[in-house]
Protein backbone atom coordinates (compact mmCIF):
# COMPACT_ATOMS: atom_id res chain seq x y z
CA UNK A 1 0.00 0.00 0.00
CA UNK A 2 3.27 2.29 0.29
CA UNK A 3 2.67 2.94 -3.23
CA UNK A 4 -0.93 4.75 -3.38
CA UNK A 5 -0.97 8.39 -2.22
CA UNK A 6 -2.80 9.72 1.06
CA UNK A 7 -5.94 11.14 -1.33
CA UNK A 8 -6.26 7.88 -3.15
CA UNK A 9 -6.53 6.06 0.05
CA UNK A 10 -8.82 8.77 1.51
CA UNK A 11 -11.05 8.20 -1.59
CA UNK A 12 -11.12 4.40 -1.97
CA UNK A 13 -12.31 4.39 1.91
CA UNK A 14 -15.08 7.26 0.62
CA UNK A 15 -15.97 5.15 -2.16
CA UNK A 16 -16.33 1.85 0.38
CA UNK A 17 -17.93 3.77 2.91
CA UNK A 18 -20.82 4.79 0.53
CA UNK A 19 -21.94 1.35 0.03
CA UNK A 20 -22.09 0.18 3.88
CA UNK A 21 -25.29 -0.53 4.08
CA UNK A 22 -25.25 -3.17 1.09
CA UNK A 23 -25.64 -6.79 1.56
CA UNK A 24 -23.22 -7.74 -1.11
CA UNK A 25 -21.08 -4.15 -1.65
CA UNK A 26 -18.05 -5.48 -4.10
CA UNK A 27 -19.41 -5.32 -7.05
CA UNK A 28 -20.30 -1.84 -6.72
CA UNK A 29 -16.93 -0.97 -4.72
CA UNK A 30 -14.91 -2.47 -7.99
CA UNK A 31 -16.86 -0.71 -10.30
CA UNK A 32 -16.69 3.03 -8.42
CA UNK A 33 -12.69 1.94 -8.38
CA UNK A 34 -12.45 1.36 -11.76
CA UNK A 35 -14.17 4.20 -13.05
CA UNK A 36 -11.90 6.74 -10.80
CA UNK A 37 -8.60 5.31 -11.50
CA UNK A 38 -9.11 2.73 -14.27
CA UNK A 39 -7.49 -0.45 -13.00
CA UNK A 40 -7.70 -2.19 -9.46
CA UNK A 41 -3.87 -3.20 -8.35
CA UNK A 42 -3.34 -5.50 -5.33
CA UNK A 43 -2.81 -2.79 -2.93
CA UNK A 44 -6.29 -1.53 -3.62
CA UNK A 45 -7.15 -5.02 -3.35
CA UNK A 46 -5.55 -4.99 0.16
CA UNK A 47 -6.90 -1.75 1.48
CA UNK A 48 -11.30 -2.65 -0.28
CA UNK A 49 -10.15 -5.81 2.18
CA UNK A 50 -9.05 -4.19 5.23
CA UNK A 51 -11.63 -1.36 4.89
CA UNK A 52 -14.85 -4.19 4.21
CA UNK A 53 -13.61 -7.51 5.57
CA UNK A 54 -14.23 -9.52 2.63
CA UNK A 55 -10.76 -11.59 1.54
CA UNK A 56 -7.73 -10.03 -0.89
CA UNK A 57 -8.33 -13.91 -2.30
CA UNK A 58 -12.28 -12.78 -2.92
CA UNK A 59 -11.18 -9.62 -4.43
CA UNK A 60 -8.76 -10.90 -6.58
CA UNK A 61 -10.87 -13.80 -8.08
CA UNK A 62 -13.57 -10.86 -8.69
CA UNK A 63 -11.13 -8.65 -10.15
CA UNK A 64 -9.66 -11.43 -12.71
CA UNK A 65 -13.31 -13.17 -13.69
CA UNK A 66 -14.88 -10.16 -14.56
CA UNK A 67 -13.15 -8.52 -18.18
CA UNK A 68 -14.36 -4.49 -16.97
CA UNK A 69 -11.94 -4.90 -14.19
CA UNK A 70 -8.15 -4.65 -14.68
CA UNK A 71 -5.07 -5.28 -12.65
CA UNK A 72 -2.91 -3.06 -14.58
CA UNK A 73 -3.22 0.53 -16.15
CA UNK A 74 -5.41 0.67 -19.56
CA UNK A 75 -4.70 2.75 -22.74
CA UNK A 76 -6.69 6.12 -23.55
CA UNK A 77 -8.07 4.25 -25.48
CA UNK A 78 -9.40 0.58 -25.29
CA UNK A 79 -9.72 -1.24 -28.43
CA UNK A 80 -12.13 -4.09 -27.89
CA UNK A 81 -11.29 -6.55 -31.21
CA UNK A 82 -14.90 -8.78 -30.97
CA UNK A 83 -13.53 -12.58 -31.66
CA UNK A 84 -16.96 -14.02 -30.94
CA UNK A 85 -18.01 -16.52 -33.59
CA UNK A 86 -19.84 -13.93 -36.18
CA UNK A 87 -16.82 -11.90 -36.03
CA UNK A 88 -14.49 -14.35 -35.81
CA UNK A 89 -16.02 -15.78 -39.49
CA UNK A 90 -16.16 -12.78 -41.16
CA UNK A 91 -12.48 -11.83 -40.32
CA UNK A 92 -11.79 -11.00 -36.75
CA UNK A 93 -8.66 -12.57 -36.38
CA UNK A 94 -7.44 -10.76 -39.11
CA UNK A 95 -8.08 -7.23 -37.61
CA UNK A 96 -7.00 -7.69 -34.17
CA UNK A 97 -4.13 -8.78 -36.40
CA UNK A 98 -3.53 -5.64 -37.93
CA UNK A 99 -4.13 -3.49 -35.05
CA UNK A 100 -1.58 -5.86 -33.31
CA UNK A 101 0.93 -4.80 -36.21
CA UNK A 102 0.20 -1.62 -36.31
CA UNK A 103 0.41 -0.02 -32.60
CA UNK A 104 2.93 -2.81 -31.62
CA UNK A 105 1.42 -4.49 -28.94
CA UNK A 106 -0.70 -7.90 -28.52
CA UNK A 107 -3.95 -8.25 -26.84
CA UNK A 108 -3.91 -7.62 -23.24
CA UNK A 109 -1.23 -4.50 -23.84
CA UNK A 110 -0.80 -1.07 -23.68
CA UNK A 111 1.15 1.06 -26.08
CA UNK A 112 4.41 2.56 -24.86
CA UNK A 113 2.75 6.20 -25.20
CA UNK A 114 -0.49 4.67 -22.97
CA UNK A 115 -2.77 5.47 -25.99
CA UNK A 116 -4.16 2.51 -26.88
CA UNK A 117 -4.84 -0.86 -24.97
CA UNK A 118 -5.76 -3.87 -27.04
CA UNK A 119 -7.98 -6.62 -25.89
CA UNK A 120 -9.67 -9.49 -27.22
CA UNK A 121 -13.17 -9.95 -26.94
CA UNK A 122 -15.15 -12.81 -27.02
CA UNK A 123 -18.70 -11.19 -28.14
CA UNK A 124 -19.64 -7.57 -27.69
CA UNK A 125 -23.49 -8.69 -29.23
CA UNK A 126 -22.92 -6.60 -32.38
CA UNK A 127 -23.06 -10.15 -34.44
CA UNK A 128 -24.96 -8.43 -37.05
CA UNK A 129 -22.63 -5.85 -38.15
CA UNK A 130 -19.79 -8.63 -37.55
CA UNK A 131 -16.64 -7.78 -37.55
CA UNK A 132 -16.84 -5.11 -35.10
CA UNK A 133 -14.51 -3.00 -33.22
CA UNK A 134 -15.34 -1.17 -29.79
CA UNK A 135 -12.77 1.37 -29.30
CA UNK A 136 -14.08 3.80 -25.63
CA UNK A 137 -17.77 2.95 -26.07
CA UNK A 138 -18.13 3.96 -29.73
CA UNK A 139 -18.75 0.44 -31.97
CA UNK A 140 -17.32 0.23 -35.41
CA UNK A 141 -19.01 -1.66 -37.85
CA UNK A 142 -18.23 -4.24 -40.69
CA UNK A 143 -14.39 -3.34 -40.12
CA UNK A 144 -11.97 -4.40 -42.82
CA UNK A 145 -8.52 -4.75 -42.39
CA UNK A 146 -8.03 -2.01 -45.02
CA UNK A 147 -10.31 0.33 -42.36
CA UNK A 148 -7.59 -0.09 -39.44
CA UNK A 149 -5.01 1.82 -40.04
CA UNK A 150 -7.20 5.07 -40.70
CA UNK A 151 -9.33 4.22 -37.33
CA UNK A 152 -5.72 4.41 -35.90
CA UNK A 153 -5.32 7.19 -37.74
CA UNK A 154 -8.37 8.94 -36.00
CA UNK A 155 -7.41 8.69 -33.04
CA UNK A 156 -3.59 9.66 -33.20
CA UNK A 157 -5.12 12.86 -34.88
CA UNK A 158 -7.01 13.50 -31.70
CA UNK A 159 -4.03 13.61 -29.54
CA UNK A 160 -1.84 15.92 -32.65
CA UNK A 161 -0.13 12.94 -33.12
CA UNK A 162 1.18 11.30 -36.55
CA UNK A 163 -0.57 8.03 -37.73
């Protein structure tokens, strides 16, 4: 816990305390976590534990089922490659692919510049414009591998960057 800062410690016992009177809290807890600093380390883990009683071991199987959480920092941006079976026919392997080649990372990383995170998904329940791409919330449709590098492109544009 040496490594999180007086005001993130004051917060994650704020964001615990606000969910007291819940029968099963975590969930929420996680979530709140998440969405302030965008990942859930160990010594979070370790404090959520201290603070509500419920086992690091609990937290940590929580943390690692559930895909929304994350153990380590995440990109700007989050580009969710769908590799459910729709997607996966019509070419999915073949953009994650590309994206892979292009920012220089494989699923699960984070570019060097923390821009971009690429993950793998299994189904984001967009089968019907299959292949798609979920990049922050916004879902791409019908994505070629021709379409990648200028949705790269996009977004290094939005940060003055080169593509």
């Amino acid at each position: 816990m040496a490594k999180l800062s007086e005001q993130a410690v004051q917060t994650i016992n704020e964001i615990c305390d606000r969910y007291t009177n819940e029968k099963t809290p975590l969930m929420m807890i996680l979530s709140d976590i998440q969405n302030e600093y965008g990942y859930i380390p160990l010594e979070v883990q370790e404090l959520v534990s201290k603070k509500t009683g419920i086992s690091v071991a609990e937290i940590y199987g929580v943390v690692t089922f559930y895909s929304f959480f994350s153990l380590t920092p995440k990109g700007k941006y989050v580009i969710g490659c769908c590799l459910g079976t729709a997607c996966y026919v019509k070419g999915g392997q073949q953009i994650i692919d590309k994206f892979s080649e292009i920012l220089g990372v494989k699923p699960g990383e984070t570019t060097e510049d923390g821009l971009f995170t690429l993950d793998a998904l299994r189904c984001i329940g967009a089968c019907g414009i299959a292949p798609a791409v979920s990049i922050s919330g916004t879902v791409y449709p019908k994505v070629t591998v021709d379409k990648v590098p200028q949705i790269v492109a996009e977004y290094r544009a939005k940060e003055g960057g080169a593509a």
